[in-house]
Protein backbone atom coordinates (compact mmCIF):
# COMPACT_ATOMS: atom_id res chain seq x y z
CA UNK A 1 116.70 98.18 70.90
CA UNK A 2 113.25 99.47 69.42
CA UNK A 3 110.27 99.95 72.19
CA UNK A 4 106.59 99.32 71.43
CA UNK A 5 103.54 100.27 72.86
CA UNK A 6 101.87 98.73 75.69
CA UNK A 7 99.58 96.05 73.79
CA UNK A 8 100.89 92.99 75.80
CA UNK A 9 99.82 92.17 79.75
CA UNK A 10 103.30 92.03 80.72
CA UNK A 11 103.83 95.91 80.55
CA UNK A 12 100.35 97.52 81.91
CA UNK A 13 100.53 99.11 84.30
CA UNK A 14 98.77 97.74 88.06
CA UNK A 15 95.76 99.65 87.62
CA UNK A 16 94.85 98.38 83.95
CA UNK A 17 95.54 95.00 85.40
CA UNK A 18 93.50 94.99 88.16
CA UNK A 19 90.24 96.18 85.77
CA UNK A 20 90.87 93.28 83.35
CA UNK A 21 91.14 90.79 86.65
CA UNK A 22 87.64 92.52 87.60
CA UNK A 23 86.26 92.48 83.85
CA UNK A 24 86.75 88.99 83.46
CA UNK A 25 89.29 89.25 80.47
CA UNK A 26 91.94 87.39 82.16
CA UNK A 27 92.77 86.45 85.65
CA UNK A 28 95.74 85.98 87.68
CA UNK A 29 96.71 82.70 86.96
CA UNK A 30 96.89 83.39 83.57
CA UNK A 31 98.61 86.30 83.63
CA UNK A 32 101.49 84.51 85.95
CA UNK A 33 101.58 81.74 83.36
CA UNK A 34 102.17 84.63 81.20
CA UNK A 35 105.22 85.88 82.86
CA UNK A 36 106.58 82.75 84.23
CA UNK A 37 106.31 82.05 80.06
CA UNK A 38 108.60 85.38 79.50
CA UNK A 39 111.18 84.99 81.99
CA UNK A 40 111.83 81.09 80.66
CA UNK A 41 112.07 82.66 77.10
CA UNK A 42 113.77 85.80 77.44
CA UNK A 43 115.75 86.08 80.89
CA UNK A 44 118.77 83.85 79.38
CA UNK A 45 119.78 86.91 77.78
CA UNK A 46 119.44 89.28 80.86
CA UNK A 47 120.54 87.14 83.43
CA UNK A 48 118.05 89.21 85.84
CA UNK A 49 116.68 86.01 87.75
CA UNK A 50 118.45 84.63 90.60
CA UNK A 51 115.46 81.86 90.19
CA UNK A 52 112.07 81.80 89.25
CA UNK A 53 109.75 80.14 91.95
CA UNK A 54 107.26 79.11 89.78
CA UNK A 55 105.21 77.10 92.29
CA UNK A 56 105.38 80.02 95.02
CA UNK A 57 104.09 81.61 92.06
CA UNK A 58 101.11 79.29 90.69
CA UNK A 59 99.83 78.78 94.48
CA UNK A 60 99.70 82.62 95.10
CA UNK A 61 97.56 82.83 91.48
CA UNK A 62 94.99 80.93 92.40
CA UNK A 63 94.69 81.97 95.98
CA UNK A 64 94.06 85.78 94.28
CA UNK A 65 92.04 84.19 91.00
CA UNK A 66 89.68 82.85 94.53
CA UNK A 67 89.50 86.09 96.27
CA UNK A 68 88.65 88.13 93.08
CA UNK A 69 85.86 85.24 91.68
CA UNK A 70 84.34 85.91 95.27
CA UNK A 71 84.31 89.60 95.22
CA UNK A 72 86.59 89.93 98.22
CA UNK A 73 90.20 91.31 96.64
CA UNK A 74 92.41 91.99 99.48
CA UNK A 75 93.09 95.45 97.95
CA UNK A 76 94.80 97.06 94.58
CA UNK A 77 97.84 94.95 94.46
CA UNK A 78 95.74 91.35 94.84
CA UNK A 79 97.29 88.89 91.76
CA UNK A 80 100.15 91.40 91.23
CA UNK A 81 103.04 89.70 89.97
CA UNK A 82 106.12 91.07 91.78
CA UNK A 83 109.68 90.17 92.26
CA UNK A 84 112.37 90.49 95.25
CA UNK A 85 115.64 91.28 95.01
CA UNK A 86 117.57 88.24 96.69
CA UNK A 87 118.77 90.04 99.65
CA UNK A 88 115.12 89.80 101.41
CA UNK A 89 114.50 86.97 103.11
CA UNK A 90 111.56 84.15 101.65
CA UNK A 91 110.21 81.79 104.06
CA UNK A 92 110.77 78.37 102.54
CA UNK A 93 112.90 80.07 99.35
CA UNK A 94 116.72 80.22 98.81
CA UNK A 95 117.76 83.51 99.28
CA UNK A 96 121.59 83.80 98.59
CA UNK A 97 122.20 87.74 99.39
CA UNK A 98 124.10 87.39 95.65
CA UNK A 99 126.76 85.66 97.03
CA UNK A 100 128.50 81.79 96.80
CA UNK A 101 128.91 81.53 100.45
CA UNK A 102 125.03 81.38 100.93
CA UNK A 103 124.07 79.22 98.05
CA UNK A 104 121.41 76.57 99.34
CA UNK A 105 120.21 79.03 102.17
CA UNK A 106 116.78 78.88 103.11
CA UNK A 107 115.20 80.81 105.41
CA UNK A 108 112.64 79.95 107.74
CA UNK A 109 110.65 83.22 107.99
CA UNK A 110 109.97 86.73 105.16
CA UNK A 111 111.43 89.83 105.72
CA UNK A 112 108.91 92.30 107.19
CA UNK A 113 108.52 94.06 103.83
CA UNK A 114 107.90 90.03 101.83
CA UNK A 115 105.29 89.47 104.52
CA UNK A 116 103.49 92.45 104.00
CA UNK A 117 103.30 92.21 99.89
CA UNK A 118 102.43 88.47 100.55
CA UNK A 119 99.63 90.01 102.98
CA UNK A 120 98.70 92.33 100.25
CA UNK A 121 98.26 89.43 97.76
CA UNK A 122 100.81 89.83 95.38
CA UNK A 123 102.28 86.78 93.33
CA UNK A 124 105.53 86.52 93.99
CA UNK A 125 107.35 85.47 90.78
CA UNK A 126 111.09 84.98 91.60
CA UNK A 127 114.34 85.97 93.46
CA UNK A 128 116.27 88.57 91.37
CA UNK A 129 120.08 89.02 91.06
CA UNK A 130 122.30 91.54 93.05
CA UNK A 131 125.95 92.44 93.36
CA UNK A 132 127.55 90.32 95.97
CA UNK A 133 126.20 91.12 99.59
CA UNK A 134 125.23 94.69 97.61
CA UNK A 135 128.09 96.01 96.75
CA UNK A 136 130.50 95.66 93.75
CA UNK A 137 131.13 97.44 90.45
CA UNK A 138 130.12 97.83 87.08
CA UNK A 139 131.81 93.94 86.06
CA UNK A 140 128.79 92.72 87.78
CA UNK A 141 128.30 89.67 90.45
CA UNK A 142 131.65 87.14 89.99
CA UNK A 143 129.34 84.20 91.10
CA UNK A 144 126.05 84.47 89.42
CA UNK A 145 127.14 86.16 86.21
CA UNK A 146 126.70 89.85 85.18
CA UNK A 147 123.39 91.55 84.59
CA UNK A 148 122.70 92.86 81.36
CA UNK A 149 120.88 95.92 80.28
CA UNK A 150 117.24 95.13 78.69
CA UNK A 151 118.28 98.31 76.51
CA UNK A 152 121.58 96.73 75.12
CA UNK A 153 122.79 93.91 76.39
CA UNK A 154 126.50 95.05 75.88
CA UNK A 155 125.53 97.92 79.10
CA UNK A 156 125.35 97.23 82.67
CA UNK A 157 121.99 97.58 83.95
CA UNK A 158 122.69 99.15 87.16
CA UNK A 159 123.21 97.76 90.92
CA UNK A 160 123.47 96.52 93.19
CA UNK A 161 119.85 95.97 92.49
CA UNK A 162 120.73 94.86 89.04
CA UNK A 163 118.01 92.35 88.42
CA UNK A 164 115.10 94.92 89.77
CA UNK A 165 115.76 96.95 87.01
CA UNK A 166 116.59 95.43 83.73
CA UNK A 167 113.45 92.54 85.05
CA UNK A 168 110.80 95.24 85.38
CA UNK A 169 112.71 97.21 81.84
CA UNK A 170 112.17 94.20 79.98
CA UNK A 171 108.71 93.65 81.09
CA UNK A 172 109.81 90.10 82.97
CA UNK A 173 107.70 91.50 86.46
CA UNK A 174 105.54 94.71 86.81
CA UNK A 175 107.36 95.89 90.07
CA UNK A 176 109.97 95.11 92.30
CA UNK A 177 111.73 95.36 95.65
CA UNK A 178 115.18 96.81 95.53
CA UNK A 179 118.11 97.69 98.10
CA UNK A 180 119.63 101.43 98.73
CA UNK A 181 122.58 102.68 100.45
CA UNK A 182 123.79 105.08 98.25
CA UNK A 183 121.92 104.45 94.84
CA UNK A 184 121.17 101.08 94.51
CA UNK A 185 117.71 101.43 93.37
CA UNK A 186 117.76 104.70 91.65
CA UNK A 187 120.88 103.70 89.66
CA UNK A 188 119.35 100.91 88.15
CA UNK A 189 116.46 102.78 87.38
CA UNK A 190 117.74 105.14 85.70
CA UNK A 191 119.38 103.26 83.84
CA UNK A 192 116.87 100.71 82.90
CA UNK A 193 114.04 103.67 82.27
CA UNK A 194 111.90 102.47 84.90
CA UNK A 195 111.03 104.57 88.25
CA UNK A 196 112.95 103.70 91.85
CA UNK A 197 112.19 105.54 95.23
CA UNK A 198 115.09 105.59 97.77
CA UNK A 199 112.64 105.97 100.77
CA UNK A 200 113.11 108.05 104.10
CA UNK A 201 115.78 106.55 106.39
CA UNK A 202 114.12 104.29 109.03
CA UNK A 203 110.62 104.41 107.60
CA UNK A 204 110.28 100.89 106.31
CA UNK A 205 110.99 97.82 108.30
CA UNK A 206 114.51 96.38 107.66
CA UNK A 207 113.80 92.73 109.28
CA UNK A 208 114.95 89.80 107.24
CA UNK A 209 117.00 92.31 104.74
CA UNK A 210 120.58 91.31 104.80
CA UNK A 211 122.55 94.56 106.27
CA UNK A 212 125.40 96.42 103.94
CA UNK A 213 124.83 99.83 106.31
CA UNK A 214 122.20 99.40 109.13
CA UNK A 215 122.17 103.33 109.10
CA UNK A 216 122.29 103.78 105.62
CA UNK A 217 120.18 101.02 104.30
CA UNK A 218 117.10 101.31 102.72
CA UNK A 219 114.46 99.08 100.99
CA UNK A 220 112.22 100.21 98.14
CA UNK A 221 109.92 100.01 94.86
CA UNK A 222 111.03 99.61 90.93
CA UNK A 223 108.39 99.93 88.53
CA UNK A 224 107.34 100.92 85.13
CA UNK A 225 105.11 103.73 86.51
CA UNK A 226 105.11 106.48 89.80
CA UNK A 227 102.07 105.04 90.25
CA UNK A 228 102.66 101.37 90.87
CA UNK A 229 105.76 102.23 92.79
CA UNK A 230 103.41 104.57 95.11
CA UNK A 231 101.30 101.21 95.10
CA UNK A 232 104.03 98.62 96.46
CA UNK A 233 105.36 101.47 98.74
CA UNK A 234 102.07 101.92 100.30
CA UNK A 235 102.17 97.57 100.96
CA UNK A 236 105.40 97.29 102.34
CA UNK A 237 105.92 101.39 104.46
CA UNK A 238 105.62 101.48 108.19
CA UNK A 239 103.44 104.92 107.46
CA UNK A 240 99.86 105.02 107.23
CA UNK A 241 98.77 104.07 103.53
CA UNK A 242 97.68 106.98 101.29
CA UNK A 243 101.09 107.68 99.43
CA UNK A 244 99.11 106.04 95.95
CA UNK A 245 96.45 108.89 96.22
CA UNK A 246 98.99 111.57 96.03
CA UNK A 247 100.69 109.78 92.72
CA UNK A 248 98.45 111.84 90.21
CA UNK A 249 99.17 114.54 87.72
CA UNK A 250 98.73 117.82 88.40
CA UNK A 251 99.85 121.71 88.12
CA UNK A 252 102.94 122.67 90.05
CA UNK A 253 102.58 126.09 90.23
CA UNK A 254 103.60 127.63 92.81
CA UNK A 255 105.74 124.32 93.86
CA UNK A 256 109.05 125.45 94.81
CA UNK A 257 111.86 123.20 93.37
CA UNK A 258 115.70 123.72 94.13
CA UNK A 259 117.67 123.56 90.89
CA UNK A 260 121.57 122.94 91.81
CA UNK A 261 122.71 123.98 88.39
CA UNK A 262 126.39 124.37 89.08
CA UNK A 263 126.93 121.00 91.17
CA UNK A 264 125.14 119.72 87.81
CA UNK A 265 127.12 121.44 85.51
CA UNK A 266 130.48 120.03 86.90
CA UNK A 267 129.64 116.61 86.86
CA UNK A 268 127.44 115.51 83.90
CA UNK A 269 128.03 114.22 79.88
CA UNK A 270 126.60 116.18 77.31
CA UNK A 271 124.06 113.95 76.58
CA UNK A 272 122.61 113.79 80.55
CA UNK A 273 123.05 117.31 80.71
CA UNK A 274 120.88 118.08 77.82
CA UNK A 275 117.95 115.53 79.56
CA UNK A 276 118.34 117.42 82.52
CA UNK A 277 117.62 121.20 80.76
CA UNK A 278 115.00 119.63 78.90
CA UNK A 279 113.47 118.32 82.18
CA UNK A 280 113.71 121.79 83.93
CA UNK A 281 111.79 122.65 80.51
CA UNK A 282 108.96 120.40 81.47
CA UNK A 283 108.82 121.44 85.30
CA UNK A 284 108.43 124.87 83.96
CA UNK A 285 106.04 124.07 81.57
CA UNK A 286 103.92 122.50 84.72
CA UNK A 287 104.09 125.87 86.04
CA UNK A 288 106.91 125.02 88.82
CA UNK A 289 108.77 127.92 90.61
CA UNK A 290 112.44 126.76 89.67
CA UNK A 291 114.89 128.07 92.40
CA UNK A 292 118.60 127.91 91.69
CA UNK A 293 120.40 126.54 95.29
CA UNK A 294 123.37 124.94 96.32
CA UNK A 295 122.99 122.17 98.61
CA UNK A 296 126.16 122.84 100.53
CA UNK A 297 127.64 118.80 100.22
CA UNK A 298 131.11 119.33 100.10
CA UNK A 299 131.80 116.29 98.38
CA UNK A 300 135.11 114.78 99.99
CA UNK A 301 133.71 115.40 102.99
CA UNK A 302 130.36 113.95 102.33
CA UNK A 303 132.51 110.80 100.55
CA UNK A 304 134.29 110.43 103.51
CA UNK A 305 131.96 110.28 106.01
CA UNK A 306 129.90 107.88 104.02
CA UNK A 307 132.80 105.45 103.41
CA UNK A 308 133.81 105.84 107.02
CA UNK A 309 130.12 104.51 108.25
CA UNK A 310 128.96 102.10 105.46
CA UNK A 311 132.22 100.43 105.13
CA UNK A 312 132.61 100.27 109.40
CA UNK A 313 129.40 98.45 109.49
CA UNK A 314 129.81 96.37 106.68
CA UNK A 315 132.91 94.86 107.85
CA UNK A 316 130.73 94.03 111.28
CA UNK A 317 128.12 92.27 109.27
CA UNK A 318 130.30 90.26 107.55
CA UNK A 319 132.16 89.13 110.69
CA UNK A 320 130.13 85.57 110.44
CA UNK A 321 132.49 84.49 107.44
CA UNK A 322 135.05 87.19 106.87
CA UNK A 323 138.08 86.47 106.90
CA UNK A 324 137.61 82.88 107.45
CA UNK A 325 136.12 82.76 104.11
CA UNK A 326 137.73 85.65 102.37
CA UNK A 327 138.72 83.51 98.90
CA UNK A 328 134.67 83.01 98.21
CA UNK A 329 134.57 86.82 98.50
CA UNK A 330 135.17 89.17 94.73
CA UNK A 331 137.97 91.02 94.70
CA UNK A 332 136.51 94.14 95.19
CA UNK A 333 134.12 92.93 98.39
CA UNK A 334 136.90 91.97 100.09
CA UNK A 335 138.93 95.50 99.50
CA UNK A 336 135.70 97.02 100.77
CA UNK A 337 135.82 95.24 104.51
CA UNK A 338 139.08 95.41 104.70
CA UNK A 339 139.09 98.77 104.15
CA UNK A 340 136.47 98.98 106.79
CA UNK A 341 138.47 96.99 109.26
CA UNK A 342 140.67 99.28 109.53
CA UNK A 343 138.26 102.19 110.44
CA UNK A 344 138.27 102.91 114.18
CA UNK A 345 135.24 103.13 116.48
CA UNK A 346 136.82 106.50 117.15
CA UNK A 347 136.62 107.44 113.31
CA UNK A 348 132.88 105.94 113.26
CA UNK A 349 131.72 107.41 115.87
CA UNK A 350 133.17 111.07 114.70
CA UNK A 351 131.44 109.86 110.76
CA UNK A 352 128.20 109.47 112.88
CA UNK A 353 128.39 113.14 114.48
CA UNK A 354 129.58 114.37 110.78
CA UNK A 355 126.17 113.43 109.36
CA UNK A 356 124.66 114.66 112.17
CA UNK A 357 125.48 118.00 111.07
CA UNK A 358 125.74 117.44 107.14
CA UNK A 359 121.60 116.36 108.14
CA UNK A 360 121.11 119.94 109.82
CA UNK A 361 122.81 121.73 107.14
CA UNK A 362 121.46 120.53 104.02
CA UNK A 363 117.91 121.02 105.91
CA UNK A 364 118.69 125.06 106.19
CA UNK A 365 120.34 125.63 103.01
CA UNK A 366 116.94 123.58 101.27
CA UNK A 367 114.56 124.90 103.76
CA UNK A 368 112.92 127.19 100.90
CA UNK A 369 112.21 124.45 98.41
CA UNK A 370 109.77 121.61 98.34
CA UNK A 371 112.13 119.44 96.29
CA UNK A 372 115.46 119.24 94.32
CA UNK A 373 116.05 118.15 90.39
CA UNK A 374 118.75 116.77 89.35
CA UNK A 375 119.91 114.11 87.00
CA UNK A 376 119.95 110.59 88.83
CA UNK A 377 123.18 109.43 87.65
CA UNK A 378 126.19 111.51 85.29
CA UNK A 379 126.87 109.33 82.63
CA UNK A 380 124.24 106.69 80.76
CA UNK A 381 124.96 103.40 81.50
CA UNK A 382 128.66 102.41 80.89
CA UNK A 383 129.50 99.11 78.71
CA UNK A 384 130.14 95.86 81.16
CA UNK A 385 134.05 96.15 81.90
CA UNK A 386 133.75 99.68 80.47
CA UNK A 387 134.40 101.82 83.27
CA UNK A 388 135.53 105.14 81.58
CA UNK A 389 133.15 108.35 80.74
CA UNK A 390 133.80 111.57 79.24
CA UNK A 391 132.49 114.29 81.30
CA UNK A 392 133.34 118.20 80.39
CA UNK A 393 136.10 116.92 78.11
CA UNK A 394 137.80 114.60 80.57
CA UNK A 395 137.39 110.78 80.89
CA UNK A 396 136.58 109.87 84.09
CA UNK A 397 135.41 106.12 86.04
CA UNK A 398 131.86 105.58 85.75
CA UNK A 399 132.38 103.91 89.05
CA UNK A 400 134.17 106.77 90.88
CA UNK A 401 131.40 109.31 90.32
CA UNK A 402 127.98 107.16 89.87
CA UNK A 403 127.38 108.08 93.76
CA UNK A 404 127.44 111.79 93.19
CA UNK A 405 123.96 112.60 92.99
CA UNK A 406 122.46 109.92 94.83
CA UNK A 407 124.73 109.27 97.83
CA UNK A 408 124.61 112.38 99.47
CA UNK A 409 120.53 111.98 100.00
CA UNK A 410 121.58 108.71 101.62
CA UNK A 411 123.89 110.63 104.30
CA UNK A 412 121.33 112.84 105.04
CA UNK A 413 118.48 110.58 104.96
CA UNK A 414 116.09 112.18 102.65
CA UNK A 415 113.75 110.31 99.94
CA UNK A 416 114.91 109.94 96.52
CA UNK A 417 113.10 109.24 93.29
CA UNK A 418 114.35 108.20 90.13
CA UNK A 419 112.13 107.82 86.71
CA UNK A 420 113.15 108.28 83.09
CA UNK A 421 114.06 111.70 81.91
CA UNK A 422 115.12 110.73 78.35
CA UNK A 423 117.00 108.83 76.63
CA UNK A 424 121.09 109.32 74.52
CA UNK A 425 121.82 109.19 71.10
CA UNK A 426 122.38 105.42 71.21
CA UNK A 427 118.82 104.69 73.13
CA UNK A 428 120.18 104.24 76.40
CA UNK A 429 117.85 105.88 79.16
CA UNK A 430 118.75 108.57 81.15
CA UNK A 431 116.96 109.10 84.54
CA UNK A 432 115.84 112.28 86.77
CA UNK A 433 115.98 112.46 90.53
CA UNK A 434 113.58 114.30 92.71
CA UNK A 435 114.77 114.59 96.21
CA UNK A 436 112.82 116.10 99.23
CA UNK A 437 112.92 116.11 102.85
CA UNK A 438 112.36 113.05 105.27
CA UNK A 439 108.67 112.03 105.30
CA UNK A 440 107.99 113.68 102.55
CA UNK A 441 106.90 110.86 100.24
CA UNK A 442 103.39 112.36 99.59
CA UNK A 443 105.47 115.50 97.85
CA UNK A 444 107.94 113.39 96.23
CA UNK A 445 105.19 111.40 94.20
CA UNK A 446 102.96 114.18 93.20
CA UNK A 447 105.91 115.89 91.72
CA UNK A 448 107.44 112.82 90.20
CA UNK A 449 103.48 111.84 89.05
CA UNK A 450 103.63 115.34 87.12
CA UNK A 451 106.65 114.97 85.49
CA UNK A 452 105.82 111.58 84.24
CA UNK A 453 102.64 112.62 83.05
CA UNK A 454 104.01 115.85 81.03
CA UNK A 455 107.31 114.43 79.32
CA UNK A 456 107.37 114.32 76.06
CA UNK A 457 109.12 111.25 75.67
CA UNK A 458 106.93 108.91 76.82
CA UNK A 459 107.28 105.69 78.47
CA UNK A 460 108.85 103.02 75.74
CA UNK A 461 109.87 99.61 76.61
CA UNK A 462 112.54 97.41 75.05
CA UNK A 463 111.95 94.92 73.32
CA UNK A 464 114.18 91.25 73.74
């Protein structure tokens, strides 16, 4: 698919929006008109809408198109269009959680993090597609139909936040909420070229999110640009704001930054591999101190004790409908809570004290660097039903390995951000991940902010 520059309203960025809403050449009911326009015309072929709630949509316009005509914006994000993955709850909205069971759901109250974008002024265009209850594999949601890559429709775009990536790819929202318990929001990032932050553990209110791992979980951004993902992150974090100032270009040097080049080197196709030395190439061109270090994740171990925990507390969550309603659950779900049934509170409780220690270890062995590089995922995105890669010579599943650089910063509770790093031979994109220790947002985005600003490859966008 060919990319083009950034001449229509549907990909600027938040900033270049908000100065034309302030300049008078268009306004935020237009613009939604605009979008709600492009996802009528174009999302047929994605399938990255759960729905569109067009008259959420219109009545949040022209309460911002008010605000702005009086002078009194309720701050950057103010007649934003944004989108929600459809595991957060929407007062008055059907929210599903991607899954048949829940279809015609509608909750009386937002999530904490729906309230505060609402509070923030955003227009809320639609509900986007997941994999079932957030988890499942590359053959997509069995209900609601697979998501499709805006960069080849033939490729999976990513999950489980599968619509939050290929919506804000293919320029159908400017930024989006996502899920992550072990890469749902960088994965689809990276490999719909757009940027996703995993955030701390436990810094963002989980209220009204639908649970896979209460531990684990996460909620975060997707957008076209570090700097409109620092934007929504500052709406929706429990942390003071600020995390948008630090999401600026500047010189690294003297910036420490762990490179783990043999975990890399093991685990990687050519093609990612040769994004990720052209990355370091950038970093070092920024005048970053690159550090080679081993993060010490064993990764059976690791594996293990993430299984034992996400798939112990998934089976609890489901305990409403499961088994009772076990035939209106995929395949693959239900071998995931079973396989979590039969996990022991003895064997969760010892997966708990694992991390524990897996936390305190990978904070000593990284204690020297501000961040860690490495690619987000090891293969580009895999064909739908195409679960086979070939990495150093062997084919291996795409599904077996897609957690191995972004789980492990799950289990040990440390931000995460994905943004594009290049793109393969065929033009599918190929995503970086910057991860650094808990809190340390600020750090993340000034780094990521950098990068972005110094690649050479730019910032295309497909084109439907």
């Amino acid at each position: 698919m060919r990319a083009v520059a950034d001449s229509a309203p549907w990909y600027w960025d938040a900033e270049r929006l908000a100065a034309a809403y302030r300049s008078g050449e268009t306004d935020p009911v237009e613009v939604t008109e605009l979008f709600l326009t492009r996802i009528a015309e174009i999302d047929p072929s994605f399938n990255s809408y759960r729905l569109a709630t067009a008259p959420r949509a219109r009545a949040d316009a022209e309460a911002a198109r008010r605000r702005l005509r009086a002078g009194a914006p309720l701050g950057p994000l103010d007649g934003i269009p944004i989108a929600l993955k459809d595991l957060i709850d929407t007062a008055g909205i059907e929210t599903t959680y991607g899954s048949r069971i829940l279809c015609g759901r509608i909750p009386a109250a937002d999530a904490a993090v729906a309230r505060r974008l609402r509070s923030a002024g955003t227009v809320l265009l639609g509900k986007l597609h997941l994999l079932e209850f957030a988890m499942g594999s590359i053959t997509g949601n069995a209900y609601f139909g697979p998501c499709r890559n805006p960069w080849n429709r033939d490729h999976f775009s990513g999950g489980s936040s599968t619509g939050s990536g290929s919506a804000v790819a293919a320029g159908m929202v400017l930024g989006a909420l996502g899920t992550d318990t072990s890469g749902s929001i960088r994965q689809p990032a990276a490999w719909c070229g757009v940027v996703g932050l995993k955030p701390t553990n436990g810094s963002i209110n989980l209220a009204g999110i639908f649970p896979l791992s209460p531990t684990c979980d996460t909620v975060g951004p997707l957008a076209r640009t570090v700097a409109d993902a620092a934007l929504l992150l500052d709406a929706i974090a429990d942390h003071p704001a600020g995390i948008s100032q630090a999401a600026r270009p500047r010189s690294l040097a003297g910036i420490k930054i762990g490179v783990p080049e043999t975990w890399v080197a093991q685990s990687v196709t050519d093609q990612v591999a040769d994004a990720y030395e052209k990355a370091l190439g950038v970093l070092d061109g920024l005048g970053a101190d690159l550090l080679p270090v081993e993060p010490g994740f064993i990764e059976d171990e690791v594996t293990r004790t993430y299984q034992s925990i996400v798939l112990y507390e998934a089976a609890n969550a489901h305990r409403a409908w499961y088994p009772e309603r076990a035939a209106d659950y995929a395949p693959y779900l239900r071998g995931n809570i079973e396989a979590g049934r039969r996990v022991s509170k003895e064997g969760y409780a010892a997966a708990i004290e694992r991390r524990g220690s897996w936390r305190e270890r990978t904070a000593l062995a990284l204690a020297d660097v501000a961040a860690v590089v490495t690619p987000t995922q090891p293969t580009e995105a895999p064909q739908l039903n195409c679960d086979i890669a070939q990495v150093a010579g062997q084919a291996v599943s795409s599904l077996a390995i897609r957690g191995r650089f972004t789980m492990p910063w799950s289990v040990v509770g440390w931000p995460a951000l994905s943004l594009p790093g290049g793109y393969s031979r065929s033009g599918l994109p190929i995503g970086i991940q910057f991860a650094a220790p808990p809190g340390a947002e600020s750090q993340l985005f000034a780094i990521a902010a950098s990068f972005e600003g110094a690649a050479p490859h730019g910032m295309p966008h497909p084109v439907p």
